[in-house]
C-alpha atoms as a PDB file:
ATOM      1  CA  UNK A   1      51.916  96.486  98.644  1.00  0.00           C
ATOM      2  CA  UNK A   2      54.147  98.902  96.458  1.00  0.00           C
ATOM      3  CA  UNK A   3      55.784  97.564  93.586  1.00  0.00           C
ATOM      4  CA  UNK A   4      59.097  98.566  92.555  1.00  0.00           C
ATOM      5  CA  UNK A   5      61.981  97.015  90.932  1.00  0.00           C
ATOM      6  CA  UNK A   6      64.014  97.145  93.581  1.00  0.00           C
ATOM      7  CA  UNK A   7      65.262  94.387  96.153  1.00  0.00           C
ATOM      8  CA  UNK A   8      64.650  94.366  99.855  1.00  0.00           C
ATOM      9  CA  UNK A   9      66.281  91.417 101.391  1.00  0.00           C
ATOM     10  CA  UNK A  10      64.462  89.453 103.945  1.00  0.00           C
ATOM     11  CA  UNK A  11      65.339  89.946 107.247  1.00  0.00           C
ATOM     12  CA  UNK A  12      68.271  87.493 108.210  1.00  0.00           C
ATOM     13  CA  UNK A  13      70.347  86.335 110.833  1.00  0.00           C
ATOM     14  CA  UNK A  14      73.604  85.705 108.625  1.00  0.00           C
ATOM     15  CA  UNK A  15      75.142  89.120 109.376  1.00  0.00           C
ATOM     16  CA  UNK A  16      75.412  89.220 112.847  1.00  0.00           C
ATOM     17  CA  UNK A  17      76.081  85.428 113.501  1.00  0.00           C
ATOM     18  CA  UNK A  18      78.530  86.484 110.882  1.00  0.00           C
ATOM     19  CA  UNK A  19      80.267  89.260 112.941  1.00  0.00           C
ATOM     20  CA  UNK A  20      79.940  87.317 116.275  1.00  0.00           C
ATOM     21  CA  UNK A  21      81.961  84.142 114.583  1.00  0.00           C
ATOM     22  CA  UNK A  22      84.586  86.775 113.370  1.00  0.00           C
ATOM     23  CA  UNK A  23      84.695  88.360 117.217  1.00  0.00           C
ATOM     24  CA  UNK A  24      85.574  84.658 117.810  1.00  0.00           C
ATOM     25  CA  UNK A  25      88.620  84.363 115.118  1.00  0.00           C
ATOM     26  CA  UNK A  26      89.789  87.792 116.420  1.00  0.00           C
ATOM     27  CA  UNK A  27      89.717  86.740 120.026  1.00  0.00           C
ATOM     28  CA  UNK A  28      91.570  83.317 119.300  1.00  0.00           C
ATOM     29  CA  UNK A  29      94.420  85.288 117.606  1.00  0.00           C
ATOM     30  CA  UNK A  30      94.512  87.787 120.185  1.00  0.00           C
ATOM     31  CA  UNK A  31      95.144  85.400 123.120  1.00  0.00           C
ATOM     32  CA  UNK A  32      97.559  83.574 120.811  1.00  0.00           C
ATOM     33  CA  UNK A  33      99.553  86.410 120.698  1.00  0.00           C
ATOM     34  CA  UNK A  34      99.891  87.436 124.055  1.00  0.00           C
ATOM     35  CA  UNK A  35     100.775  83.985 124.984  1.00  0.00           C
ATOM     36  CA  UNK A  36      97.191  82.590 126.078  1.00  0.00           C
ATOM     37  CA  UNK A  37      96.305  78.990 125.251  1.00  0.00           C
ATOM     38  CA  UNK A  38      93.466  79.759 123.439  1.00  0.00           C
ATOM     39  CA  UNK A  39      94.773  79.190 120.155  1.00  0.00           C
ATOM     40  CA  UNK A  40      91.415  76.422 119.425  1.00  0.00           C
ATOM     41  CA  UNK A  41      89.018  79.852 119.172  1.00  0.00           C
ATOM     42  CA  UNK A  42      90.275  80.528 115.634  1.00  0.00           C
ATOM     43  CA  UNK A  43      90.009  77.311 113.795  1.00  0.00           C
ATOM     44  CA  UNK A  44      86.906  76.898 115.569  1.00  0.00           C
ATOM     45  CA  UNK A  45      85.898  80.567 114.488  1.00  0.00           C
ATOM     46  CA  UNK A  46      86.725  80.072 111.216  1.00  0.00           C
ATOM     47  CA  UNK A  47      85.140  76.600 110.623  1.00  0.00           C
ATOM     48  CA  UNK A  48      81.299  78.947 111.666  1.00  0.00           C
ATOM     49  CA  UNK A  49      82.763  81.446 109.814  1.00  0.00           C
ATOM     50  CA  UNK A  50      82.309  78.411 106.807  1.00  0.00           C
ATOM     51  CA  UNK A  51      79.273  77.571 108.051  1.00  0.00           C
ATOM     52  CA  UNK A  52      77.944  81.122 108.112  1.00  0.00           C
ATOM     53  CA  UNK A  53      79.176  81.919 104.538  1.00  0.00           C
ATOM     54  CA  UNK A  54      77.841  78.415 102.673  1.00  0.00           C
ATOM     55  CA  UNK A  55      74.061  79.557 104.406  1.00  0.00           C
ATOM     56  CA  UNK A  56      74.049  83.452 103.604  1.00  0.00           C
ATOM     57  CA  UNK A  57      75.175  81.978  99.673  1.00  0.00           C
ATOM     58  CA  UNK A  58      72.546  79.766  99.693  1.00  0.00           C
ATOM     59  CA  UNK A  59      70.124  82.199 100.544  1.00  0.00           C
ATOM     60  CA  UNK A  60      71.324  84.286  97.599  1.00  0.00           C
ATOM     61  CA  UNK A  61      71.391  81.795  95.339  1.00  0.00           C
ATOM     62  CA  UNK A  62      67.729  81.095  96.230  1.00  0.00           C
ATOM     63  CA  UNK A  63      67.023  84.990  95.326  1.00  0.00           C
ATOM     64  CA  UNK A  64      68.516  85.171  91.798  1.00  0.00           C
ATOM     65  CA  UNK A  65      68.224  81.141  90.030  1.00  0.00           C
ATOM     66  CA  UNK A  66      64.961  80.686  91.565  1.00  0.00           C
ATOM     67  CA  UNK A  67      62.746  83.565  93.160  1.00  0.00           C
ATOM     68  CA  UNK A  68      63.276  85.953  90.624  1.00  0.00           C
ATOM     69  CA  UNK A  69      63.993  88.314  92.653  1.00  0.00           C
ATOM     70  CA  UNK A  70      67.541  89.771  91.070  1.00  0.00           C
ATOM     71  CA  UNK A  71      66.303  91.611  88.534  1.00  0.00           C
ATOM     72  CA  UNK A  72      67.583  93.955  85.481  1.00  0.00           C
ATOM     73  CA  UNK A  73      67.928  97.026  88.274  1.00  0.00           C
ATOM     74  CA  UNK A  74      69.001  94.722  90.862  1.00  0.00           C
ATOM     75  CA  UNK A  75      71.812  93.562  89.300  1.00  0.00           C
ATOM     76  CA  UNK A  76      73.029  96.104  88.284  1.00  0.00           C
ATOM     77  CA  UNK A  77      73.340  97.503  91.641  1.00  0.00           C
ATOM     78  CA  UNK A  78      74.973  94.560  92.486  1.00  0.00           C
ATOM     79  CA  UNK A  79      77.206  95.052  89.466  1.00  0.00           C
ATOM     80  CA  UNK A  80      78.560  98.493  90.649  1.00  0.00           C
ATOM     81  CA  UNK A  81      78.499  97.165  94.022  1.00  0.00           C
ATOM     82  CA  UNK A  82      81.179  94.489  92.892  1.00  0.00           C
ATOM     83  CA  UNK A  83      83.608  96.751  91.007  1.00  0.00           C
ATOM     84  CA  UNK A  84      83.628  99.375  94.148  1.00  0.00           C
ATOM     85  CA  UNK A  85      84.445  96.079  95.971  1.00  0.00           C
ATOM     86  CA  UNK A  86      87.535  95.488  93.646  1.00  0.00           C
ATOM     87  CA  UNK A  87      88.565  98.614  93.822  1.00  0.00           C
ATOM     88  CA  UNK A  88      88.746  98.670  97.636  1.00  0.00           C
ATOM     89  CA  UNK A  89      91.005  95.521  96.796  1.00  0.00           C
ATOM     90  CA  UNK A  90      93.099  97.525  94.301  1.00  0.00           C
ATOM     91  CA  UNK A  91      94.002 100.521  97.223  1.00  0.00           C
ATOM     92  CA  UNK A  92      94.154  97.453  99.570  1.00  0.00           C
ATOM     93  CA  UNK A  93      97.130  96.075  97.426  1.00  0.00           C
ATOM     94  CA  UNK A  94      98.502  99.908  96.953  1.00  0.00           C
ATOM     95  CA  UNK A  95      99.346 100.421 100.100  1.00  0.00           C
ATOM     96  CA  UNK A  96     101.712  97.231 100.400  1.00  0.00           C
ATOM     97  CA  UNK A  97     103.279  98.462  96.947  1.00  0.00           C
ATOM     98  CA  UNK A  98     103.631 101.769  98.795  1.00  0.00           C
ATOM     99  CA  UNK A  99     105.679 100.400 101.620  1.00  0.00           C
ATOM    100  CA  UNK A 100     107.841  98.255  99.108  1.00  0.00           C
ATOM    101  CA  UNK A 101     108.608 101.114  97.227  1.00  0.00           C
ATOM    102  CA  UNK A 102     109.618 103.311 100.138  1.00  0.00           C
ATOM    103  CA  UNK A 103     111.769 100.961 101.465  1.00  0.00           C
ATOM    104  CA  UNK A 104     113.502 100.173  98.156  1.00  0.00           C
ATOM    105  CA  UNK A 105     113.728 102.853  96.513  1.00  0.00           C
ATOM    106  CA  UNK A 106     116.089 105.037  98.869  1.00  0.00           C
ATOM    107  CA  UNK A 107     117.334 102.061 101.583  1.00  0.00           C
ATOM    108  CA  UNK A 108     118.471 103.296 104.536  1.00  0.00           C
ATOM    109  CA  UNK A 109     121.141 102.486 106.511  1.00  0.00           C
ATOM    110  CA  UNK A 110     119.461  99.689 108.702  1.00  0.00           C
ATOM    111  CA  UNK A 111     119.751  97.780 105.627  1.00  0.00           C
ATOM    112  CA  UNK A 112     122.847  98.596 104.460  1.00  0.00           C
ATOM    113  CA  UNK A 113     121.831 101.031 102.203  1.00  0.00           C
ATOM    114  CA  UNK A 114     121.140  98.254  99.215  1.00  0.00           C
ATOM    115  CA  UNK A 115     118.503  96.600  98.174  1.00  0.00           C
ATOM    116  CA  UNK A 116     117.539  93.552  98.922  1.00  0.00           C
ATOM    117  CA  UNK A 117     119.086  94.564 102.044  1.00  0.00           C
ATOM    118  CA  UNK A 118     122.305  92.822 103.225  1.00  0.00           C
ATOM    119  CA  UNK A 119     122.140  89.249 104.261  1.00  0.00           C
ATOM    120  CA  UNK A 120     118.509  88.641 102.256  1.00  0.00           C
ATOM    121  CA  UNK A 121     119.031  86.376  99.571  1.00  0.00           C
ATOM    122  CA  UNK A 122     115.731  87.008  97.451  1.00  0.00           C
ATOM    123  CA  UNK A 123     113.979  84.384  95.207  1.00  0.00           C
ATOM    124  CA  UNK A 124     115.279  83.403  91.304  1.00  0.00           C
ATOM    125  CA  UNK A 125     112.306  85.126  89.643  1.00  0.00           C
ATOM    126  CA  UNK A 126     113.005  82.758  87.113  1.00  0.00           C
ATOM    127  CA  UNK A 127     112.513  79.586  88.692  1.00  0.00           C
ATOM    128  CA  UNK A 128     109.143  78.905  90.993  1.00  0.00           C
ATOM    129  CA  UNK A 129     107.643  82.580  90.238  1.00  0.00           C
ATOM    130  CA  UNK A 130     107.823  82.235  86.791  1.00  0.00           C
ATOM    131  CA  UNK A 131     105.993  78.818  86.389  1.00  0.00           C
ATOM    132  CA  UNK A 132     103.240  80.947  89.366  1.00  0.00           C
ATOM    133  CA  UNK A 133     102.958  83.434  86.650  1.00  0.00           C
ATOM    134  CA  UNK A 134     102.673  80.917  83.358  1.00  0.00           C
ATOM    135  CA  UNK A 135     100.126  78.820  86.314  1.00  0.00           C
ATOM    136  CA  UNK A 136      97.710  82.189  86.963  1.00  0.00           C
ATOM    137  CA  UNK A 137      97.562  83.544  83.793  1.00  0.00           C
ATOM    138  CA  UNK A 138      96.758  80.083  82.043  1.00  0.00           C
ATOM    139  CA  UNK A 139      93.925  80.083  84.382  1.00  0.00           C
ATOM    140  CA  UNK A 140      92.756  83.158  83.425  1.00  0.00           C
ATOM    141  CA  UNK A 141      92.766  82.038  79.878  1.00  0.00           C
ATOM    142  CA  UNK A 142      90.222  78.991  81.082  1.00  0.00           C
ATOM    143  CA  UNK A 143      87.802  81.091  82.915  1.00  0.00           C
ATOM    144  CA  UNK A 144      87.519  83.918  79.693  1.00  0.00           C
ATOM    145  CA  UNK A 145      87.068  80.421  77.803  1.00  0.00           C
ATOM    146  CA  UNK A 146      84.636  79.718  80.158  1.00  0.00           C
ATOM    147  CA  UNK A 147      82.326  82.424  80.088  1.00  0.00           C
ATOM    148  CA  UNK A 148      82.730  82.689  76.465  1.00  0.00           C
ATOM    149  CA  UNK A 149      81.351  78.987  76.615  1.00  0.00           C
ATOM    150  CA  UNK A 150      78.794  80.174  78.672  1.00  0.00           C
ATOM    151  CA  UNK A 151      77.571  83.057  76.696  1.00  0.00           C
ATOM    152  CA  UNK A 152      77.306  80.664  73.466  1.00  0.00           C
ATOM    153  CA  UNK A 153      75.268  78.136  75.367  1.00  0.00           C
ATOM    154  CA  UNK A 154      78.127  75.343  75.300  1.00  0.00           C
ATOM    155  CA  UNK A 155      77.224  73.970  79.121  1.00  0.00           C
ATOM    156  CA  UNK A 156      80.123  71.243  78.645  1.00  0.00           C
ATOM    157  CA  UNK A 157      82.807  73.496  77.225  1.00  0.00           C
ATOM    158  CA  UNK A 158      82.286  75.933  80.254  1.00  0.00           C
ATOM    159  CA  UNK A 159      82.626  72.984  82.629  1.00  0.00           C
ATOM    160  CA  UNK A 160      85.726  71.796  81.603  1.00  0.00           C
ATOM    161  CA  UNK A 161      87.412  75.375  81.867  1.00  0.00           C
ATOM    162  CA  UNK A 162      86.056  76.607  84.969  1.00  0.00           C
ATOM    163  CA  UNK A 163      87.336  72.840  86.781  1.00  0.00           C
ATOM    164  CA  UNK A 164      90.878  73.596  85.336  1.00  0.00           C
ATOM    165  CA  UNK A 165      90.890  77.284  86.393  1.00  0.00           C
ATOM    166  CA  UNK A 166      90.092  75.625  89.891  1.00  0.00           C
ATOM    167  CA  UNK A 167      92.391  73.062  89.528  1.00  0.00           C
ATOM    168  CA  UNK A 168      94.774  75.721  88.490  1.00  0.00           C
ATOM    169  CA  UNK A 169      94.120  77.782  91.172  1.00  0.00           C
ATOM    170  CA  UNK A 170      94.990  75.145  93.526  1.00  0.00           C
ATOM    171  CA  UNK A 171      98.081  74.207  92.078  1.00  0.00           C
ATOM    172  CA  UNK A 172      99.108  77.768  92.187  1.00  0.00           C
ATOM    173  CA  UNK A 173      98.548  78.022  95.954  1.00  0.00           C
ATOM    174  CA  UNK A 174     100.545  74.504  96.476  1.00  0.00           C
ATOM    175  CA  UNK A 175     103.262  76.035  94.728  1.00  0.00           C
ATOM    176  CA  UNK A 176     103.169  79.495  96.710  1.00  0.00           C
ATOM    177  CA  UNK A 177     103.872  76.881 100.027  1.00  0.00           C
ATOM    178  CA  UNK A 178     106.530  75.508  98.365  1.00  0.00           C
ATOM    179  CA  UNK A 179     108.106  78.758  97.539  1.00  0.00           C
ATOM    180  CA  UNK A 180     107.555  80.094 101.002  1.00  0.00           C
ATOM    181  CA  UNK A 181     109.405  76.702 102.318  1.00  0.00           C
ATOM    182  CA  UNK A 182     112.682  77.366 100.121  1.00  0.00           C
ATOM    183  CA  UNK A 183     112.691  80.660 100.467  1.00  0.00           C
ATOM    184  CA  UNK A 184     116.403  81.440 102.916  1.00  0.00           C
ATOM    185  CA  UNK A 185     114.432  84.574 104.600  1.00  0.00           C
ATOM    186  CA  UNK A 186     111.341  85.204 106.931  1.00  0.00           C
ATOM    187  CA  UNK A 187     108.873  87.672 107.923  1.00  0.00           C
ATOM    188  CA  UNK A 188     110.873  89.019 110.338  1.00  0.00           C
ATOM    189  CA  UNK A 189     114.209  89.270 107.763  1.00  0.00           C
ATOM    190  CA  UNK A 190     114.094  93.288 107.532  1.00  0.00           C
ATOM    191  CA  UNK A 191     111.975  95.586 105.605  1.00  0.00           C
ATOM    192  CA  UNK A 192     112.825  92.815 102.300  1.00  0.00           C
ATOM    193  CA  UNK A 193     110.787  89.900 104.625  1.00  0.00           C
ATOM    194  CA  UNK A 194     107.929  92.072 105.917  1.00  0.00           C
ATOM    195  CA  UNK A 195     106.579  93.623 102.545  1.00  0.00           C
ATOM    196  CA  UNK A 196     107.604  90.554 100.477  1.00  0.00           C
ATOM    197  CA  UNK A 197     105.508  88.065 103.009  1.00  0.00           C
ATOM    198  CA  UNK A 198     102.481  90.620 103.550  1.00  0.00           C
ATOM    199  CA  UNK A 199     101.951  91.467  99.737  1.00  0.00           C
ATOM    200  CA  UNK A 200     102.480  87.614  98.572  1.00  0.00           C
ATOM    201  CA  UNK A 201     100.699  86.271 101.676  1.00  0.00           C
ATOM    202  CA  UNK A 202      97.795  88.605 101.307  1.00  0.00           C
ATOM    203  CA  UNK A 203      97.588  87.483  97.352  1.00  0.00           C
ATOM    204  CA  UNK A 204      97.728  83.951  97.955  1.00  0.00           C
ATOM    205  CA  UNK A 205      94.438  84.533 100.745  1.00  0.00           C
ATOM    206  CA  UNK A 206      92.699  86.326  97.687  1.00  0.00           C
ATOM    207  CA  UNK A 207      94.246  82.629  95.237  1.00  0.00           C
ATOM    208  CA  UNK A 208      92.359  80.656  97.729  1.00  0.00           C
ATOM    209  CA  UNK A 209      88.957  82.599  98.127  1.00  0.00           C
ATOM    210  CA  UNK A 210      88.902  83.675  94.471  1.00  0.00           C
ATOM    211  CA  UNK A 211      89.348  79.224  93.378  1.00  0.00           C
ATOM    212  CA  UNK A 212      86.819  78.963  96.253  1.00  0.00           C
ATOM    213  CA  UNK A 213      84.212  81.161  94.264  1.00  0.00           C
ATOM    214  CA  UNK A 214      85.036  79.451  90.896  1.00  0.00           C
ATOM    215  CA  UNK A 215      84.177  76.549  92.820  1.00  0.00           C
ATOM    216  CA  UNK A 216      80.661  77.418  93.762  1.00  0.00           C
ATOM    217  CA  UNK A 217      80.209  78.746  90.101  1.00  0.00           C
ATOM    218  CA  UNK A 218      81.142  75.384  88.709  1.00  0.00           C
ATOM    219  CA  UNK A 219      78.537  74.063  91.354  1.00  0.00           C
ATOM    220  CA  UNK A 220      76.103  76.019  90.692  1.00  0.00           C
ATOM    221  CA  UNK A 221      76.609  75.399  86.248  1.00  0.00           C
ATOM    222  CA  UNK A 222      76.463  71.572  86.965  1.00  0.00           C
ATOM    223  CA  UNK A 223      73.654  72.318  88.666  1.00  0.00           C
ATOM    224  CA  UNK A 224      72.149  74.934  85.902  1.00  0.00           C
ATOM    225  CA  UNK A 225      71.778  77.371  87.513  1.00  0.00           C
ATOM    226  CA  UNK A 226      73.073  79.472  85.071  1.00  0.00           C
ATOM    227  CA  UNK A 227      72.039  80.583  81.152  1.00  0.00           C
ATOM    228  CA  UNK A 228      73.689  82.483  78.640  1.00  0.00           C
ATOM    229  CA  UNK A 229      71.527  86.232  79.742  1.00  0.00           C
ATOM    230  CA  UNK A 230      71.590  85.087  83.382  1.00  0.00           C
ATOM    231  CA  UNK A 231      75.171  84.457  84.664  1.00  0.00           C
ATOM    232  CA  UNK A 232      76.013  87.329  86.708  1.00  0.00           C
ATOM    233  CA  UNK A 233      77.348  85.457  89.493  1.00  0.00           C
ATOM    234  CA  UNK A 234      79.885  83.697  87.569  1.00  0.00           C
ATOM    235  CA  UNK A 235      81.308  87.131  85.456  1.00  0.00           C
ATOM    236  CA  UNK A 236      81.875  88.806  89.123  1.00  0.00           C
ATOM    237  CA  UNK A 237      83.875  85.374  89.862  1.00  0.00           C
ATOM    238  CA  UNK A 238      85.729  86.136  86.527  1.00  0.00           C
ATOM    239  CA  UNK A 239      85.795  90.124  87.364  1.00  0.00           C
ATOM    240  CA  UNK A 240      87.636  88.906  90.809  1.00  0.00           C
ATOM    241  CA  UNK A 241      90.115  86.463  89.220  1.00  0.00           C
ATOM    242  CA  UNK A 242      91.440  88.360  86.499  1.00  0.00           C
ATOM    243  CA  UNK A 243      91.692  91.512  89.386  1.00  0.00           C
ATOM    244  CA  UNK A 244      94.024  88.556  91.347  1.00  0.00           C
ATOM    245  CA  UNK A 245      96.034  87.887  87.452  1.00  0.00           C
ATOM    246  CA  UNK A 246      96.605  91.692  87.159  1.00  0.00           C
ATOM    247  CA  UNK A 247      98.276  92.072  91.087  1.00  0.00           C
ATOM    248  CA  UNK A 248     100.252  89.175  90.863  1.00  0.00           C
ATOM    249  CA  UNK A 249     101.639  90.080  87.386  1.00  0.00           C
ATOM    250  CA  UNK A 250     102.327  93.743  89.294  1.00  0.00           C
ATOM    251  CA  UNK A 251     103.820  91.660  92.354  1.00  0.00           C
ATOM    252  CA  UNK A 252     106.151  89.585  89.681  1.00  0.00           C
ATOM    253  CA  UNK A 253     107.304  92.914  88.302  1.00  0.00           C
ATOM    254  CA  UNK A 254     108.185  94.652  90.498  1.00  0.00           C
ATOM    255  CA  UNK A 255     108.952  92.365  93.901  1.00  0.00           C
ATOM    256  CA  UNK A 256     110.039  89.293  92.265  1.00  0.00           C
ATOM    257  CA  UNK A 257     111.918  90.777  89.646  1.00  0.00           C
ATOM    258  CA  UNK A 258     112.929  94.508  89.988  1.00  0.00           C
ATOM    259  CA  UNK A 259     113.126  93.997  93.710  1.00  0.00           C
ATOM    260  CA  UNK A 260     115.612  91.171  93.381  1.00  0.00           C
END
């Protein structure tokens, strides 16, 4: 056998059950849309989808707290792996400031040549925003307190702030539905309703999936898995939350605020 410091996984089946279970989303939404009664393949999609995701992280949580097998050079692959994922995420989030932008910036006459366009009463950025913003970046106060805890070696300390980051996290999302349930315009209200709904929509997804990895962090440190050299799992859950603080304060800006 050749040793090396490298990592070759171990042939699994979690990638393409994985992309079989997403075929299965995609073809629920598809039939939705074109008026099928088939709506039961997506929840039923996603719930494997779940499934599929809770056994591949196992799996990799068995590689680095407990084979050994994540080591110096392995992570940090995996390290430069992460921040090429983010930045995917930042372009990903470009674009939708791109079409906000184009639209506001010179408003054509579809829309009455203002901005919001006419009949589109935005959002007080003052009211509900606001407390979203004071909400998201308190949580990213707790999870730098966290791993701060975490590099010192003070296990209860870093399990108090990562639960209220997720708790945090959540509350953020419940108050994103109530925003989107006051809110006088929908999707389909002009250019205003498509890029403010797709941007906000798209950053609540990341809310939820970002409090969902905190979550498995705050697992895995009850379960200590984690020490103060060997934590890399829980900085690329910080790396991805304060990547969701930074968007959201850019959505605030310039959507909530400017664009109002």
């Amino acid at each position: 056998m050749v040793k090396h410091p490298f990592h070759i996984v171990d042939p699994r089946p979690w990638p393409l059950i994985g992309s079989m279970r997403a075929i299965i989303i995609l073809g629920g939404i598809a039939s939705w849309i074109h008026g099928f009664d088939e709506f039961f393949l997506t929840p039923l999609g996603l719930i494997l989808i779940l499934i599929t995701i809770v056994q591949w992280w196992r799996d990799v949580t068995r590689e680095a707290s407990f084979q050994g097998k994540h080591t110096e050079k392995v992570e940090r692959g995996i390290r430069i792996g992460i921040i090429l994922f983010i930045t995917s995420e930042v372009l990903f989030f470009f674009a939708f400031f791109w079409a906000f932008f184009h639209s506001s910036l010179s408003p054509n006459i579809e829309v009455g040549r203002v901005w919001p366009p006419s009949g589109v009463h935005a959002l007080n950025p003052f009211d509900v925003p606001l407390l979203n913003t004071c909400v998201l970046l308190s949580s990213g106060a707790t999870i730098t307190w966290a791993h701060i805890a975490i590099i010192e070696d003070l296990w209860l300390e870093s399990a108090i702030s990562l639960a209220i980051t997720v708790l945090l996290g959540g509350y953020f999302t419940v108050l994103q539905a109530i925003e989107y349930i006051i809110a006088s315009f929908g999707m389909s209200d002009r250019a205003y309703g498509s890029t403010f709904y797709v941007a906000t929509g798209f950053h609540g997804l990341h809310v939820i999936i970002g409090t969902t990895f905190i979550l498995v962090m705050l697992y895995r440190h009850l379960s200590f898995h984690f020490s103060k050299t060997h934590h890399f799992g829980f900085e690329a859950s910080a790396w991805y939350w304060h990547f969701v603080d930074v968007v959201w304060l850019f959505l605030y800006m310039c959507i909530y605020w400017w664009g109002s």
